[in-house]
C-alpha atoms as a PDB file:
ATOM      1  CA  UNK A   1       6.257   4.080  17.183  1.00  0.00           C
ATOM      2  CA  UNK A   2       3.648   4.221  14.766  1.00  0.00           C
ATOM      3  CA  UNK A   3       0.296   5.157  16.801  1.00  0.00           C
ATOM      4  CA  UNK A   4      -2.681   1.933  17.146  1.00  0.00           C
ATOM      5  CA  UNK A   5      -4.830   3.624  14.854  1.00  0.00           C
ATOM      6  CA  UNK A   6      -2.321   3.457  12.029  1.00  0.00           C
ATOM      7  CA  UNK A   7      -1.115   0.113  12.537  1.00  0.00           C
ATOM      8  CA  UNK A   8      -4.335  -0.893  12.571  1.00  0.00           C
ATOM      9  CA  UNK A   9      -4.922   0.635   8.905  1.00  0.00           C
ATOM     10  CA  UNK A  10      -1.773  -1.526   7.994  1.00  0.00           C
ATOM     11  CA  UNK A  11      -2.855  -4.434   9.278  1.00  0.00           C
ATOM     12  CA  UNK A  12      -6.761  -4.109   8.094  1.00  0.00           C
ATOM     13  CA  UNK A  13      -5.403  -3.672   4.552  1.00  0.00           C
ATOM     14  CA  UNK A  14      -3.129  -6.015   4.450  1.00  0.00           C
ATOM     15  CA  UNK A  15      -5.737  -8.645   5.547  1.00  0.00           C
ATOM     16  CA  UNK A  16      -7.807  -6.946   2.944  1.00  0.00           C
ATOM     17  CA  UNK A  17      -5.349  -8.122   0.058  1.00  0.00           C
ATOM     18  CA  UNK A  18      -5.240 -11.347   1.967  1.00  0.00           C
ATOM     19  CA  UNK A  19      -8.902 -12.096   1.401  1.00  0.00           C
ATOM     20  CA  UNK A  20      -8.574 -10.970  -2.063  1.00  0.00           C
ATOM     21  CA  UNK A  21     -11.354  -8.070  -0.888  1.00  0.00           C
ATOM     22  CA  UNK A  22     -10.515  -5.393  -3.268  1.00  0.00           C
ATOM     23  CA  UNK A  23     -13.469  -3.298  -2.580  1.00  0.00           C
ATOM     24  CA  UNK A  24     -12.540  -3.557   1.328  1.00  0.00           C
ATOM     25  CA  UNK A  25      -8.831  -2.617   0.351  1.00  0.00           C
ATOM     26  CA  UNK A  26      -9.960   0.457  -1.678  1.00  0.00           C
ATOM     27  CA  UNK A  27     -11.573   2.288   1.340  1.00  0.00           C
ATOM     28  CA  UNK A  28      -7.856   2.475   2.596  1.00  0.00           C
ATOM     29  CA  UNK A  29      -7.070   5.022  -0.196  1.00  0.00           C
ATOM     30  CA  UNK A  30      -8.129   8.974  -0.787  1.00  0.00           C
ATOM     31  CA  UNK A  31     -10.284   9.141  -4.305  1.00  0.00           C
ATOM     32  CA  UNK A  32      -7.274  11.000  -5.853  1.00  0.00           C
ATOM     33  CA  UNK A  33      -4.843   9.135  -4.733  1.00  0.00           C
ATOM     34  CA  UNK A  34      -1.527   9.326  -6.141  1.00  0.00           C
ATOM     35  CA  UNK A  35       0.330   6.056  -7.060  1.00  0.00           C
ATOM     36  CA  UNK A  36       4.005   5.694  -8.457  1.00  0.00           C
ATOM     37  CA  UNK A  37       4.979   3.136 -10.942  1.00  0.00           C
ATOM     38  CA  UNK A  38       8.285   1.256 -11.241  1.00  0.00           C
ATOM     39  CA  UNK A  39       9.116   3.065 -14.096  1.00  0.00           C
ATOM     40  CA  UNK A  40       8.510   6.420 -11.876  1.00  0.00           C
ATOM     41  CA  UNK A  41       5.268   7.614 -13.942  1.00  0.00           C
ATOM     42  CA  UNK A  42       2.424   9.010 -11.561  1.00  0.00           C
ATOM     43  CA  UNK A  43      -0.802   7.736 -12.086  1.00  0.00           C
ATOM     44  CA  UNK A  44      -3.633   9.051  -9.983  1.00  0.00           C
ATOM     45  CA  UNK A  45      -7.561   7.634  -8.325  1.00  0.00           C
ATOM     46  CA  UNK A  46      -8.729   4.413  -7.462  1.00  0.00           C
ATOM     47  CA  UNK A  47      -9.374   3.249 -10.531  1.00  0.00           C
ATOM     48  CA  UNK A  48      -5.175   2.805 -10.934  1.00  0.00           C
ATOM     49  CA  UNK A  49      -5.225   1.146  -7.239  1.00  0.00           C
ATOM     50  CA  UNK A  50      -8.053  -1.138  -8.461  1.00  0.00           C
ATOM     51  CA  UNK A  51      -6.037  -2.744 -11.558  1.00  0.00           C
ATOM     52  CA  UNK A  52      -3.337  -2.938  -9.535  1.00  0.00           C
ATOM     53  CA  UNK A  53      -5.078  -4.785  -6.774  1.00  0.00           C
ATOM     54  CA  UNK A  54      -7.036  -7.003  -9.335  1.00  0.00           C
ATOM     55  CA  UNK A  55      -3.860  -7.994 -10.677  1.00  0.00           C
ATOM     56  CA  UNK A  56      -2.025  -8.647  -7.727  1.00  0.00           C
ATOM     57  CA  UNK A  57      -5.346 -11.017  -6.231  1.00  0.00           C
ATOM     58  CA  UNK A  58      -5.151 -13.001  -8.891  1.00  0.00           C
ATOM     59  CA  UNK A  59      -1.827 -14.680  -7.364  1.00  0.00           C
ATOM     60  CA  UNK A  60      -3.321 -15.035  -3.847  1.00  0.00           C
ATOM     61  CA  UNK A  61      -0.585 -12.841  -2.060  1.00  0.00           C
ATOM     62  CA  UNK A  62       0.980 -13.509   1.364  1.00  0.00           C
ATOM     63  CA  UNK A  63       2.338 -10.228   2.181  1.00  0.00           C
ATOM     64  CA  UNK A  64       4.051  -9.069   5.120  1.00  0.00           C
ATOM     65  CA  UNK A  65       5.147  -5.013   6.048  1.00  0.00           C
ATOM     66  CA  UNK A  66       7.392  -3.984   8.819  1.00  0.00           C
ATOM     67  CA  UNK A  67       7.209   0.138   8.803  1.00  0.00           C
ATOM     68  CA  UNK A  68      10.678   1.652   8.948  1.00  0.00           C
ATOM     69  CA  UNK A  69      11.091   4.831   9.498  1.00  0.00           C
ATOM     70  CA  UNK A  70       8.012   7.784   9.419  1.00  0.00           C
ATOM     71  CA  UNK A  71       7.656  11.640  10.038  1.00  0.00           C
ATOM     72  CA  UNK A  72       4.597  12.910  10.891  1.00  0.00           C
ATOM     73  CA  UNK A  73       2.947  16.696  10.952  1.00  0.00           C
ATOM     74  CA  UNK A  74      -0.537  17.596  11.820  1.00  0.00           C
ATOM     75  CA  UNK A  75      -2.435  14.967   9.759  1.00  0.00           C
ATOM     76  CA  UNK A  76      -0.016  13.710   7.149  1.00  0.00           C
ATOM     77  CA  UNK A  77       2.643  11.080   7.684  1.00  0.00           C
ATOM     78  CA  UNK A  78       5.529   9.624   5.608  1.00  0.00           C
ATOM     79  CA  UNK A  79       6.241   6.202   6.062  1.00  0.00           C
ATOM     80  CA  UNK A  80       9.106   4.247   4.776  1.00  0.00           C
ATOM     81  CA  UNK A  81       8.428   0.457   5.282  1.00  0.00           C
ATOM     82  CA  UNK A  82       9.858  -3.013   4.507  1.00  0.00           C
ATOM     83  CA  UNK A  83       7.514  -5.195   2.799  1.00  0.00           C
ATOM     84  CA  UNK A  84       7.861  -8.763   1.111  1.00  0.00           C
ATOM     85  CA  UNK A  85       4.988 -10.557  -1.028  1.00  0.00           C
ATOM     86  CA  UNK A  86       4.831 -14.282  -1.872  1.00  0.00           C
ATOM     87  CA  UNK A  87       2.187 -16.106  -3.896  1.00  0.00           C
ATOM     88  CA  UNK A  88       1.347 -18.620  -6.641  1.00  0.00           C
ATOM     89  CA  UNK A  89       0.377 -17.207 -10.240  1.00  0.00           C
ATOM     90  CA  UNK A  90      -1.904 -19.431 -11.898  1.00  0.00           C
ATOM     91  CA  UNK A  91       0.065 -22.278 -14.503  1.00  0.00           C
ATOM     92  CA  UNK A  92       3.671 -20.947 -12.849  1.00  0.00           C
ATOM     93  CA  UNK A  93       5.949 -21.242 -10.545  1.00  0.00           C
ATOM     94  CA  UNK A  94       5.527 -19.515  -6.766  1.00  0.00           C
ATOM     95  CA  UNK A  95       6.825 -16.381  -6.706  1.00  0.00           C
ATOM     96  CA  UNK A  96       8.891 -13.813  -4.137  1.00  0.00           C
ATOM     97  CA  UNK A  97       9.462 -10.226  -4.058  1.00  0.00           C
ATOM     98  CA  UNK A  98      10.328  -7.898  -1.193  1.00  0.00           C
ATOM     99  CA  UNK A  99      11.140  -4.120  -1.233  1.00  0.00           C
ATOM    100  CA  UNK A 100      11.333  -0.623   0.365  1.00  0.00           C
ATOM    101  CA  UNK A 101       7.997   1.313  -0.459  1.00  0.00           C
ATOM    102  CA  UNK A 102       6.976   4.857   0.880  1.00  0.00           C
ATOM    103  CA  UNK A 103       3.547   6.125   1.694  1.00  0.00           C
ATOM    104  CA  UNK A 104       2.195   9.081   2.547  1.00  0.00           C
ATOM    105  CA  UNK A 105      -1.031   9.081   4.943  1.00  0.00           C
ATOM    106  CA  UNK A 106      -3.616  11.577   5.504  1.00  0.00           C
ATOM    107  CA  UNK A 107      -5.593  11.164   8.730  1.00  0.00           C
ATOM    108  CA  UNK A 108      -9.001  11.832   7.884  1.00  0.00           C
ATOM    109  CA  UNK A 109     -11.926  13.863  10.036  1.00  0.00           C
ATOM    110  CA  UNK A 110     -12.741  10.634  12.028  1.00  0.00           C
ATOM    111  CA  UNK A 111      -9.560   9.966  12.677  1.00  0.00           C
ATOM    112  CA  UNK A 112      -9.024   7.261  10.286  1.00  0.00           C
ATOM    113  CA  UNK A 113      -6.011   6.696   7.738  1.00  0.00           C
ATOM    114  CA  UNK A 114      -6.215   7.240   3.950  1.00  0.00           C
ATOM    115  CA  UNK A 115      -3.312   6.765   1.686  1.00  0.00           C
ATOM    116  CA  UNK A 116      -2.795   9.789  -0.384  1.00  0.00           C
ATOM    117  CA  UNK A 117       0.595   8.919  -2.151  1.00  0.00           C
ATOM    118  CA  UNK A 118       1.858   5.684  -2.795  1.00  0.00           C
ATOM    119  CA  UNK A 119       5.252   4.319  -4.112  1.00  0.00           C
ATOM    120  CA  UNK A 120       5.590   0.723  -3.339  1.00  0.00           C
ATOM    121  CA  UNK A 121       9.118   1.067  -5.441  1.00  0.00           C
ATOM    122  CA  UNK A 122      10.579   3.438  -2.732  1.00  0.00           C
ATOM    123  CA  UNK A 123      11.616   6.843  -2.447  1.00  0.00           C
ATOM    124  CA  UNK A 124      14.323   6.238  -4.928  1.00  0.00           C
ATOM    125  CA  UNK A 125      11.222   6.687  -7.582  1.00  0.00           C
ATOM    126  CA  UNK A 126      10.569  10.064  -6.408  1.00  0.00           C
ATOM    127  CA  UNK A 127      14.081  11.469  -7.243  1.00  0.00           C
END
């Protein structure tokens, strides 16, 4: 079971995204975080998270994250989750997605949790 602090990181950033509070969601993420695209190129910082985020506000997202499986040691843990995203893009039709994403944590000096690697694609980019 995924300890309170963490869930709580999952569920403040997802209500983040929510409110369409990219600045909020941003303090979720290490400054050099790593970030894997669907087509399996890295792209690294919080300037990548940023247009990613601004992008995905823009169609008011509903999204909902059950985590999966994780492994944990010391202050990093690997978390396999199941997420799925609904929403309206402006002038089209509503939209629905849903997927298997991994992220790696890093629990920070006050105990917090930062993202330090993130593949919403899944695992199966990493290969």
């Amino acid at each position: 079971m995924l300890s309170h602090e963490l869930s709580s990181t999952f569920v403040a950033l997802v209500d983040a995204i929510h409110r369409c509070d990219i600045d909020a969601a941003i303090k979720f993420y290490e400054p050099d975080v790593k970030i894997i695209s669907d087509s399996g190129k890295m792209r690294k910082g919080t300037s990548c998270i940023r247009k990613d985020l601004e992008k995905l506000v823009k169609i008011k997202p509903k999204i909902t994250v059950n985590c999966e499986n994780f492994i944990r040691d010391d202050d990093l843990l690997v978390c396999s989750f199941q997420w799925a995203l609904s929403g309206s893009p402006m002038n089209r039709e509503h939209i629905k997605m849903e997927g298997i994403s991994m992220i790696v944590f890093r629990q920070q000096s006050d105990k917090s949790w930062r993202i330090v690697i993130e593949s919403p694609w899944g695992a199966a980019m990493l290969v």
